[in-house]
Every structure is written in C-alpha cells, then in structure tokens.
C-alpha atoms as a PDB file:
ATOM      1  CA  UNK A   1     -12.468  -5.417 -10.586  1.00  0.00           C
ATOM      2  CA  UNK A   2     -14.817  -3.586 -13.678  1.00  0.00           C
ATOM      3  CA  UNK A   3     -14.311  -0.104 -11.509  1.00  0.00           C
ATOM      4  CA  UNK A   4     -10.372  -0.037 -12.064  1.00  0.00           C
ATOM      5  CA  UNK A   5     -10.357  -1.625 -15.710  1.00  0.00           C
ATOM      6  CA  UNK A   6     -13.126   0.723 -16.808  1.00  0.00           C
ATOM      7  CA  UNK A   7     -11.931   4.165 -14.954  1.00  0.00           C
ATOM      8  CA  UNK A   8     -14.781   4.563 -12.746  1.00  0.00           C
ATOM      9  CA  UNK A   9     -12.619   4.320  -9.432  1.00  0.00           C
ATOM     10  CA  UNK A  10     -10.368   7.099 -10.360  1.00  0.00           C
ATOM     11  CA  UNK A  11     -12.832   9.078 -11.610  1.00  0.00           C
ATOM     12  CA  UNK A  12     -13.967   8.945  -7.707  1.00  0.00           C
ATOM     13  CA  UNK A  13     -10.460   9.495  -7.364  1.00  0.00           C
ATOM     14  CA  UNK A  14      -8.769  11.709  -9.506  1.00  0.00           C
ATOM     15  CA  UNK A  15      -5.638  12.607  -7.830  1.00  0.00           C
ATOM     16  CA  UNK A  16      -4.656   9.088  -7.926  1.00  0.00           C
ATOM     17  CA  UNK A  17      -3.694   9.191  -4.006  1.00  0.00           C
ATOM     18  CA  UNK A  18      -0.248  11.336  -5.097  1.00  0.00           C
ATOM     19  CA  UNK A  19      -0.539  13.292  -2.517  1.00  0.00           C
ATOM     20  CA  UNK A  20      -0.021  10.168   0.380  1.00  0.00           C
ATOM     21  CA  UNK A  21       2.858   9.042  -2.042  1.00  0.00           C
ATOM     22  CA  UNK A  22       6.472  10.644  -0.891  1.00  0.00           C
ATOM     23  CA  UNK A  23       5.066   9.929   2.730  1.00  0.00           C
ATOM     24  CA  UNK A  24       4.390   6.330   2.007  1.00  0.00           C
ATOM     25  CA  UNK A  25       7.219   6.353   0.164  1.00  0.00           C
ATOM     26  CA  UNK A  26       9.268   7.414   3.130  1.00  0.00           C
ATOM     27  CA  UNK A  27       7.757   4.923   5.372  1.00  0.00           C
ATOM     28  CA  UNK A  28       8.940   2.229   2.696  1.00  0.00           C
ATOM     29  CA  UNK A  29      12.584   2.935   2.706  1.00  0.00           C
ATOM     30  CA  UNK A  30      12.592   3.449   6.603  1.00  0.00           C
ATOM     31  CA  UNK A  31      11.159  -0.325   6.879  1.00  0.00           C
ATOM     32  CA  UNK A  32      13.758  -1.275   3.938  1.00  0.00           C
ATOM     33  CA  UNK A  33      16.544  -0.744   6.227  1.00  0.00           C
ATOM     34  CA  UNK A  34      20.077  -2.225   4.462  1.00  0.00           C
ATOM     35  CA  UNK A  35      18.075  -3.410   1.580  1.00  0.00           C
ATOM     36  CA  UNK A  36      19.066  -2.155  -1.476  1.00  0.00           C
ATOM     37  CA  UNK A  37      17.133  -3.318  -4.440  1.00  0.00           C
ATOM     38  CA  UNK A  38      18.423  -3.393  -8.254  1.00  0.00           C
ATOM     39  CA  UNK A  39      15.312  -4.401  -9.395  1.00  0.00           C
ATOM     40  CA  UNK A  40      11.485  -3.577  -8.297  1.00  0.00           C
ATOM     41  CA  UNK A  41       7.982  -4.492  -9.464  1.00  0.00           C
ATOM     42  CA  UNK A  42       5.007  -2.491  -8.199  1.00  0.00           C
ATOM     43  CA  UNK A  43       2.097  -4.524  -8.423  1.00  0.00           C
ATOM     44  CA  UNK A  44      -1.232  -2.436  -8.701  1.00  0.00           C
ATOM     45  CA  UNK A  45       1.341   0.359  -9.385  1.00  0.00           C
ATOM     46  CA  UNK A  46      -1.636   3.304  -9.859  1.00  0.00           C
ATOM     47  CA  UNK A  47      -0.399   6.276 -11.245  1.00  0.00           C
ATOM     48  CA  UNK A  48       3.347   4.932 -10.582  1.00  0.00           C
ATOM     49  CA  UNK A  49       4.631   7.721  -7.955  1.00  0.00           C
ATOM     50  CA  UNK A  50       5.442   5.101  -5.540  1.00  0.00           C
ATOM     51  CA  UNK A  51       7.769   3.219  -8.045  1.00  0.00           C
ATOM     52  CA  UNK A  52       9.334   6.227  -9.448  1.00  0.00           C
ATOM     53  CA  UNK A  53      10.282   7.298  -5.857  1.00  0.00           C
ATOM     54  CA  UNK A  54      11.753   4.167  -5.129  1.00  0.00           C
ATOM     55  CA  UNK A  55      13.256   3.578  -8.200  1.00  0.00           C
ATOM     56  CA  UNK A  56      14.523   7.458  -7.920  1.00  0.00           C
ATOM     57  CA  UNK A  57      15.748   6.436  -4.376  1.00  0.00           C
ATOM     58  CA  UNK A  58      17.858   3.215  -5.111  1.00  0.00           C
ATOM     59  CA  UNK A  59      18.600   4.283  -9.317  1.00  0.00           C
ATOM     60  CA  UNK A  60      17.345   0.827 -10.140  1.00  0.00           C
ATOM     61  CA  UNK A  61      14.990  -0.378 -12.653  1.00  0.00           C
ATOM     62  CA  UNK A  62      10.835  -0.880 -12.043  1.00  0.00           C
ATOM     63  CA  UNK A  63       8.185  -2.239 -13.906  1.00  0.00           C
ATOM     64  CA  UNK A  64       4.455  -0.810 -13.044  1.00  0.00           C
ATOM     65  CA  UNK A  65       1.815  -3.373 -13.461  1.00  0.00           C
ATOM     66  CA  UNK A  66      -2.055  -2.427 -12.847  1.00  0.00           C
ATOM     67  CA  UNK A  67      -4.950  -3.704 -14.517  1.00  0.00           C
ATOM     68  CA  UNK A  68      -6.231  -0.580 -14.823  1.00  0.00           C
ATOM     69  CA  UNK A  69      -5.801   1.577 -18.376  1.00  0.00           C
ATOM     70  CA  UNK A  70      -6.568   4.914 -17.356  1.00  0.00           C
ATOM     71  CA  UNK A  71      -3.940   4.357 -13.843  1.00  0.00           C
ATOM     72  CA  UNK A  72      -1.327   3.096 -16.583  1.00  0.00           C
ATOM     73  CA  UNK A  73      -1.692   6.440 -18.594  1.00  0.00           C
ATOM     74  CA  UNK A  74      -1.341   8.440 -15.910  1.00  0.00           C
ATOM     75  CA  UNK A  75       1.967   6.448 -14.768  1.00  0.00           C
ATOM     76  CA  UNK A  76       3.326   6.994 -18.387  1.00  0.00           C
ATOM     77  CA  UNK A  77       2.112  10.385 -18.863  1.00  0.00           C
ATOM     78  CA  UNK A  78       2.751  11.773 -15.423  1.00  0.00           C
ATOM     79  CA  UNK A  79       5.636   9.592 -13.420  1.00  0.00           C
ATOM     80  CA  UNK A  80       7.566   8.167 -16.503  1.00  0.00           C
ATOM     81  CA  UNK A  81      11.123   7.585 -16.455  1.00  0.00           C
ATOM     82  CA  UNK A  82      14.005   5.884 -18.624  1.00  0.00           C
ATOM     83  CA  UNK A  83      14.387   3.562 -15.416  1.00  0.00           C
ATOM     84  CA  UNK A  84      10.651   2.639 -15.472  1.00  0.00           C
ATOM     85  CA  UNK A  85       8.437   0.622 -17.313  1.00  0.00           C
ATOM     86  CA  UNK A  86       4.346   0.713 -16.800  1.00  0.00           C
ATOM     87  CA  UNK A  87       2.486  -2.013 -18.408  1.00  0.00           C
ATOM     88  CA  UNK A  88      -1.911  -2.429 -18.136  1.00  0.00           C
ATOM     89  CA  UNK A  89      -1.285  -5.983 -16.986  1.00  0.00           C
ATOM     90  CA  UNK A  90      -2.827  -8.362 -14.716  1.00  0.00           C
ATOM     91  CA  UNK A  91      -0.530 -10.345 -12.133  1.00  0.00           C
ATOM     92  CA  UNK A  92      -1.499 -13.824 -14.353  1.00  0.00           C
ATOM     93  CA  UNK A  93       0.212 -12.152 -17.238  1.00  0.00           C
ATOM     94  CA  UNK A  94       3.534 -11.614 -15.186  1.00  0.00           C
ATOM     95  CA  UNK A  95       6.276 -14.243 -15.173  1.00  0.00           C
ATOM     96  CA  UNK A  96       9.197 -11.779 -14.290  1.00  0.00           C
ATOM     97  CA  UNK A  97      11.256 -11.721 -10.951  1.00  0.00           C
ATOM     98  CA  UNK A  98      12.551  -8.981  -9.128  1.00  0.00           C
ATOM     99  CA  UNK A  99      14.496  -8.020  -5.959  1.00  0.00           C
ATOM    100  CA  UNK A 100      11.545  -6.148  -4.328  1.00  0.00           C
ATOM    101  CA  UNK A 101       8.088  -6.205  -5.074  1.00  0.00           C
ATOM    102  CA  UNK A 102       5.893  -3.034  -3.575  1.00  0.00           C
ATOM    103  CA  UNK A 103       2.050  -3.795  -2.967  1.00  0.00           C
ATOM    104  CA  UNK A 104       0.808  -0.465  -1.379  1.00  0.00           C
ATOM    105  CA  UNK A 105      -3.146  -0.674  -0.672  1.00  0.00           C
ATOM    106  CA  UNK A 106      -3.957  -3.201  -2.784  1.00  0.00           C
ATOM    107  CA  UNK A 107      -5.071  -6.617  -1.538  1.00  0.00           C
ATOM    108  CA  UNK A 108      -7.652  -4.853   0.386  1.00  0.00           C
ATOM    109  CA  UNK A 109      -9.570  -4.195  -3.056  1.00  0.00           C
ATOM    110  CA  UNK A 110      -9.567  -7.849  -3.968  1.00  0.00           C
ATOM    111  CA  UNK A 111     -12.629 -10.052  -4.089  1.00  0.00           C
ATOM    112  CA  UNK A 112     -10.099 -13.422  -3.323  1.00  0.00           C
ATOM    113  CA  UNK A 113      -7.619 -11.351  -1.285  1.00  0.00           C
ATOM    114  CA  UNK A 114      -6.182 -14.854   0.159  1.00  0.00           C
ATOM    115  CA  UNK A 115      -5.533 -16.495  -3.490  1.00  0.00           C
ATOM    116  CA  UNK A 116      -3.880 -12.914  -4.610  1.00  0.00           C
ATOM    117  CA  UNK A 117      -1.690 -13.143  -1.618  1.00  0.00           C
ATOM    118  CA  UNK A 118      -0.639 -16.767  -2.680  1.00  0.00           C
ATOM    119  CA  UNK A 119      -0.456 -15.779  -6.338  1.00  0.00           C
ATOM    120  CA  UNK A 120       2.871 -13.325  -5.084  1.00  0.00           C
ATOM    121  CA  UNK A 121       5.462 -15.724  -4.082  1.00  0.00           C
ATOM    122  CA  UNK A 122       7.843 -16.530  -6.537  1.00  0.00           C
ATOM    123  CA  UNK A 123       7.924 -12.958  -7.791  1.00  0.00           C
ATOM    124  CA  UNK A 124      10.205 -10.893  -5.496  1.00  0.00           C
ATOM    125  CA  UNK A 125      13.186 -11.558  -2.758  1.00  0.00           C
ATOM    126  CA  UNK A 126      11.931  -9.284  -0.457  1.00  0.00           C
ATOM    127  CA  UNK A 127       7.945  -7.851  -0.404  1.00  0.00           C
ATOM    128  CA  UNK A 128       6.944  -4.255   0.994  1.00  0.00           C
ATOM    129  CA  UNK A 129       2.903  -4.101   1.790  1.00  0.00           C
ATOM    130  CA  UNK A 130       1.586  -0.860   2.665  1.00  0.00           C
ATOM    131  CA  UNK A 131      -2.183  -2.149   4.301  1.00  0.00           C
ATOM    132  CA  UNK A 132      -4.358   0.716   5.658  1.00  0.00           C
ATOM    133  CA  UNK A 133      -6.427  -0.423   9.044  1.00  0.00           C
ATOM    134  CA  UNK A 134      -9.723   0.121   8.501  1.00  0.00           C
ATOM    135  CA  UNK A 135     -11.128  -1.636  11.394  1.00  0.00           C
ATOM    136  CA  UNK A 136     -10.702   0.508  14.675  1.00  0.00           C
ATOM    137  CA  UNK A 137     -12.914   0.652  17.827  1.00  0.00           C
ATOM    138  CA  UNK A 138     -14.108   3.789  16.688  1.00  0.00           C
ATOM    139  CA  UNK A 139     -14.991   2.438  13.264  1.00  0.00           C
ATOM    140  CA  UNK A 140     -16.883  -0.026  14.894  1.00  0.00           C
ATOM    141  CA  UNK A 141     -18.940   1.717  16.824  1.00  0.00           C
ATOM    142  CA  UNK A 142     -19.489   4.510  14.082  1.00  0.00           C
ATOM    143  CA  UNK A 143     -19.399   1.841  11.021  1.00  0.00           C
ATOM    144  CA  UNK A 144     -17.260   3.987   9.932  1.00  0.00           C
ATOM    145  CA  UNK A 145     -15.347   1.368   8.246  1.00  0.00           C
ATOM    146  CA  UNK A 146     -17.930   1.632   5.521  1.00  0.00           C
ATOM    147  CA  UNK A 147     -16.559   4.635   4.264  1.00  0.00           C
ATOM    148  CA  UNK A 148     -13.536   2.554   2.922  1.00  0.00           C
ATOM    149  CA  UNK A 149     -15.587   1.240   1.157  1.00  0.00           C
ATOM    150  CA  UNK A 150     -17.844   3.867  -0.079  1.00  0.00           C
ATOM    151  CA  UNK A 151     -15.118   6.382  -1.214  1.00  0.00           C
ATOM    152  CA  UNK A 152     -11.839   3.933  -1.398  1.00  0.00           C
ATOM    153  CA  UNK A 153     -13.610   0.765  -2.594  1.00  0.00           C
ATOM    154  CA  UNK A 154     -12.014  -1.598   0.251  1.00  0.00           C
ATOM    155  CA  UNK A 155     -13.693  -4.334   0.432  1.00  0.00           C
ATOM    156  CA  UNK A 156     -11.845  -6.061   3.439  1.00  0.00           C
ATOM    157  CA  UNK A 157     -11.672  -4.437   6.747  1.00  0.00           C
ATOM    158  CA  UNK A 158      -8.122  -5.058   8.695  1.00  0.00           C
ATOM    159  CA  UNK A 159      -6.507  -4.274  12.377  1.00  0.00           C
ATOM    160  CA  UNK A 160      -2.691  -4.481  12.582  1.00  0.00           C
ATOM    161  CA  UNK A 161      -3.250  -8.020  14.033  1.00  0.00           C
ATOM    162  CA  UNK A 162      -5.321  -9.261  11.411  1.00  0.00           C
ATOM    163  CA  UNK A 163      -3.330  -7.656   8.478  1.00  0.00           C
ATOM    164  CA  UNK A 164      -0.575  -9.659   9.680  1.00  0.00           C
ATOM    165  CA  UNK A 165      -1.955 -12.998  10.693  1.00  0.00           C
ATOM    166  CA  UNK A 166      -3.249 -12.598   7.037  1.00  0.00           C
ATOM    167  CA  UNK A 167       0.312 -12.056   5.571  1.00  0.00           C
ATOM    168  CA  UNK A 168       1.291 -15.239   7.957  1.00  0.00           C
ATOM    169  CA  UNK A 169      -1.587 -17.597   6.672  1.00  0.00           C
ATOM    170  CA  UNK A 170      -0.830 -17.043   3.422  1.00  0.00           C
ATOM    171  CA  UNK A 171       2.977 -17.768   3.502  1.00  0.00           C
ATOM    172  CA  UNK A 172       5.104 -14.828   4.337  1.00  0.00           C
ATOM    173  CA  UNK A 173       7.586 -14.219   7.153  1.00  0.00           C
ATOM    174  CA  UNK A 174       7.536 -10.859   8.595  1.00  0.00           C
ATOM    175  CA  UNK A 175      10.737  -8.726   9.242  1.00  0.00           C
ATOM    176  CA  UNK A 176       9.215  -5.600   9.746  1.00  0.00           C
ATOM    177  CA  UNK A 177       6.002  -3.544  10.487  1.00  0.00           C
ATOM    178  CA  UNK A 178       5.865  -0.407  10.835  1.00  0.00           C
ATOM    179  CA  UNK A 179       2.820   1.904  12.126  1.00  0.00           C
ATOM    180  CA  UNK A 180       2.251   4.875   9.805  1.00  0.00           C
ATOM    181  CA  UNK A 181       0.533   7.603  11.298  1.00  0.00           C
ATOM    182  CA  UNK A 182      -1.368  10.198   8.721  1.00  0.00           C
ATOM    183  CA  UNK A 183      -2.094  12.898  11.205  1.00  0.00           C
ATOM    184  CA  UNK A 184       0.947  15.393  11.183  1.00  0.00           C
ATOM    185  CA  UNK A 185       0.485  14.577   6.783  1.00  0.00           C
ATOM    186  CA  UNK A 186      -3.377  15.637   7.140  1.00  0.00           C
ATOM    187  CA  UNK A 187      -2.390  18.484   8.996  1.00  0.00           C
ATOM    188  CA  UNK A 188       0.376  19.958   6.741  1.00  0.00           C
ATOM    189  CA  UNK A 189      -1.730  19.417   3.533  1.00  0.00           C
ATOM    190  CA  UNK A 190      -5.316  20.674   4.896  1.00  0.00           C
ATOM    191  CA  UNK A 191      -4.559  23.251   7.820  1.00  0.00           C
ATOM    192  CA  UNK A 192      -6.597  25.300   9.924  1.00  0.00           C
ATOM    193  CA  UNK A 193      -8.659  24.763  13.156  1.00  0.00           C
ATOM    194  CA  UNK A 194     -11.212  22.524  12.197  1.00  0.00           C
ATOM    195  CA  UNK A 195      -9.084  20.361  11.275  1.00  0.00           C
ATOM    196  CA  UNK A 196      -6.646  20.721  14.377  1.00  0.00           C
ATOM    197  CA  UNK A 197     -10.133  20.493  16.094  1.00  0.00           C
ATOM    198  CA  UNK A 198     -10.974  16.548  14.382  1.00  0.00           C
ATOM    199  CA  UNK A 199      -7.219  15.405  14.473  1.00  0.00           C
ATOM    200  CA  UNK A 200      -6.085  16.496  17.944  1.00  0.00           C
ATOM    201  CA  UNK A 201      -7.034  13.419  19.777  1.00  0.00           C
ATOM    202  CA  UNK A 202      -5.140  11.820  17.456  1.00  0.00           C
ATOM    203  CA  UNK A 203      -2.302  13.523  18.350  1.00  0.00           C
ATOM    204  CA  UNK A 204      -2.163  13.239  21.927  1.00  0.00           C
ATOM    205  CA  UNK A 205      -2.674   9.435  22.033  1.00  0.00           C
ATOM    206  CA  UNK A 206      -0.089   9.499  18.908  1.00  0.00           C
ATOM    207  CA  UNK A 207       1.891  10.917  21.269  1.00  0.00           C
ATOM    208  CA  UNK A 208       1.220   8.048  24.091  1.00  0.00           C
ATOM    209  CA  UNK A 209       1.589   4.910  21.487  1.00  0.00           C
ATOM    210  CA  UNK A 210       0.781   5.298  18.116  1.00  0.00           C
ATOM    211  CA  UNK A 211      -0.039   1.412  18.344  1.00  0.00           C
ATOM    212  CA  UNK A 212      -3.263   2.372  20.816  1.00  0.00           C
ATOM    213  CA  UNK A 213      -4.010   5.802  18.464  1.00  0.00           C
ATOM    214  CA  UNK A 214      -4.266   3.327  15.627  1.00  0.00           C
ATOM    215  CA  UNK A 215      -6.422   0.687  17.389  1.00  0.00           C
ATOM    216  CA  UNK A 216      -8.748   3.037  19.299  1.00  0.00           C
ATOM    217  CA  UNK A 217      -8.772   5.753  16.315  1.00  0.00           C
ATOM    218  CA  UNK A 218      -7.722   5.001  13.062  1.00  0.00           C
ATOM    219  CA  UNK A 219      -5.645   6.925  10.562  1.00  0.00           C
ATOM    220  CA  UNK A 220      -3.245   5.017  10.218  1.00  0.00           C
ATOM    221  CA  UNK A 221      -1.607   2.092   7.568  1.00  0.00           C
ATOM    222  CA  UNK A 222       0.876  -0.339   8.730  1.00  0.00           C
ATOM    223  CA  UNK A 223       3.745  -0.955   6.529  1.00  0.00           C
ATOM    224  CA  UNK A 224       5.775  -4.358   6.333  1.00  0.00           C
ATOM    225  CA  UNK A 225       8.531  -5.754   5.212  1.00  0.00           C
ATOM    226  CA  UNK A 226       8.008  -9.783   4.568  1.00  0.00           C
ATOM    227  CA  UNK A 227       9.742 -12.533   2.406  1.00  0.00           C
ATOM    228  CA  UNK A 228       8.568 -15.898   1.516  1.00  0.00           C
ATOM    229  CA  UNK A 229       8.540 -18.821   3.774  1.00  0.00           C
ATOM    230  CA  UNK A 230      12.059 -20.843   3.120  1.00  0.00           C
ATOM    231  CA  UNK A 231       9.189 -23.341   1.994  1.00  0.00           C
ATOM    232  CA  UNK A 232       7.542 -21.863  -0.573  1.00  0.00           C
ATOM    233  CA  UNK A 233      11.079 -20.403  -2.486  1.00  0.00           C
ATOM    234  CA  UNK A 234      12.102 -23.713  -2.395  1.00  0.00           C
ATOM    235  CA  UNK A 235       9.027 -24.967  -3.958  1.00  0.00           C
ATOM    236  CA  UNK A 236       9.415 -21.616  -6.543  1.00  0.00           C
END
C-alpha cells in the first residue's frame, strides 16, 4: 500500500479518475433503486467526487476515508462540502456505521483482498462495489490484463463471475449487478476516428449483450448492490 500513502500512485494518476466519476456515479444510484441513504461512508474515497455526488444526490451526510494523504487533500481541497467529512484513515481506525457504504475500485488494489472484504461487515446496511473486469478473453490472449496493473496498480484480475463469487465467499448477498459499459463515456470525452476506429466493436456487440461485449472485450466495471449475510449482522 506505500504507492497510495506516499503519493506515487496519483502522481501516475493525477486526475484522480474524476473524469469516470458522475458516470459511475450514475450507475450507483440506478443500482440503488428505492434506497435512500441518510448516512454514507466511502471507503478508499480518492479525491471524494463519488461521495460528494452521492451525498449531493440524497442531501445526506458522508465521511471519506483513504489511507492516502495526498487523495485526502484533494477531497478537502477540491470536493469539500458542509455535508462531508474526509479523514487520511485506514479501515482499522473506523468504528462508525452508516446506511450505505460505497467501495468503487478498491479491493482490486489490495494485497489480502479476501480479509478486506471480511473486514466490511458491520459497517454499512446496504454496500455499493463498483469492480472493474479486468480479465476478458481478449485480455487473455493479449495479457492485456497487465496493463491494470502497470498504469492502475490492480493487482487482482476479475470476470463478472468471479467478482461476484468473490463478494459471495466472503459473506455478502447480492441484490443487484449491474454491467457498466465505458464506451459511449470514452467516446464523448476523447472523440474522433481513431478512436471510433478502436471502440466500434465494442459498440456493436454492446449493442447485442453488453454481458458478451464485456466478457469477450473488456471496458467495462460491474456495479453491485450487496448487504450482509442475515448471519454475519447478527453476529455484528
């Protein structure tokens, strides 16, 4: 974890992945349904769009926790708000509890991505992941995958099956998943023909099952919506 706490993975990174947050944001809510938190902790908040957004969208109050410095400067600098709170914390250090807890790319970063997972319960009512899949049949055959890893620092490689088999072994019940597509978003913020050129296979099997596009071609995150097993709150 010394590349967040020391500032070397945003320096690799220095718009802080704000420019994938109103989508993701978006893709949140619409897997939210009904759900309308009063209180939300972001844990690995970043730079803290994502929780100002949501907090923005329901007027409730969030608390930002990243072990990263330079991320929680940014959040307080950039994405402050009377309604938010951004604290250079690790999850050990927080004891609070909250109606929604947001964990958008993180879990993928983590050496012991398992005992993180586990470490969660007892924190929120309802949990919204945000997992990018990495692990495509184009990836494979291009190790592409190791790109995540180069420029994102993933360190664990997921499919929409895997992400949530991993979410089930660990002790959450799925209500939701949702495939997010980052085509039409690529498209909008870097036009012009090459780029039509590189993402217009992606559209037309996007536009058979964005399921297969994902599998067979990448691009894409899946978003869930999960709550502890009945067990494990009544163990809380």
């Amino acid at each position: 974890m010394s590349i967040y706490r020391n500032g070397e993975y945003w320096a690799q990174n220095d718009t802080f992945h704000e420019e994938h947050a109103d989508a993701k944001v978006r893709d949140a809510l619409s897997v939210l349904g009904d759900i309308s938190p009063k209180s939300v902790i972001d844990i690995g908040c970043g730079s803290g769009r994502h929780l100002k957004l949501i907090c923005d969208a329901f007027q409730c109050r969030g608390v930002g926790i990243d072990v990263s410095p330079v991320a929680i400067e940014r959040a307080q600098s950039v994405n402050g708000s009377n309604m938010v709170l951004y604290v250079n914390r690790d999850l050990d250090d927080e004891d609070g509890a909250y109606d929604l807890a947001l964990n958008f790319d993180v879990f993928e970063h983590v050496d012991d991505y398992i005992g993180f997972l586990r470490k969660l319960h007892g924190r929120a009512t309802y949990y919204v992941f945000s997992i990018p899949v990495d692990f495509t049949v184009s990836a494979a055959i291009r190790d592409r995958y190791m790109y995540a890893r180069e420029a994102f620092g993933h360190l664990h490689y997921f499919t929409k099956k895997s992400a949530i088999a991993t979410l089930d072994y660990t002790g959450f019940d799925v209500i939701r998943a949702k495939v997010c597509d980052g085509t039409m978003h690529n498209l909008r913020t870097n036009p012009g023909l090459k780029q039509f050129a590189l993402l217009g296979p992606r559209l037309i099997l996007n536009a058979i099952s964005k399921d297969l596009a994902m599998k067979f071609l990448g691009g894409a995150s899946l978003m869930v919506l999960a709550k502890s097993k009945p067990a494990l709150v009544a163990a809380a």
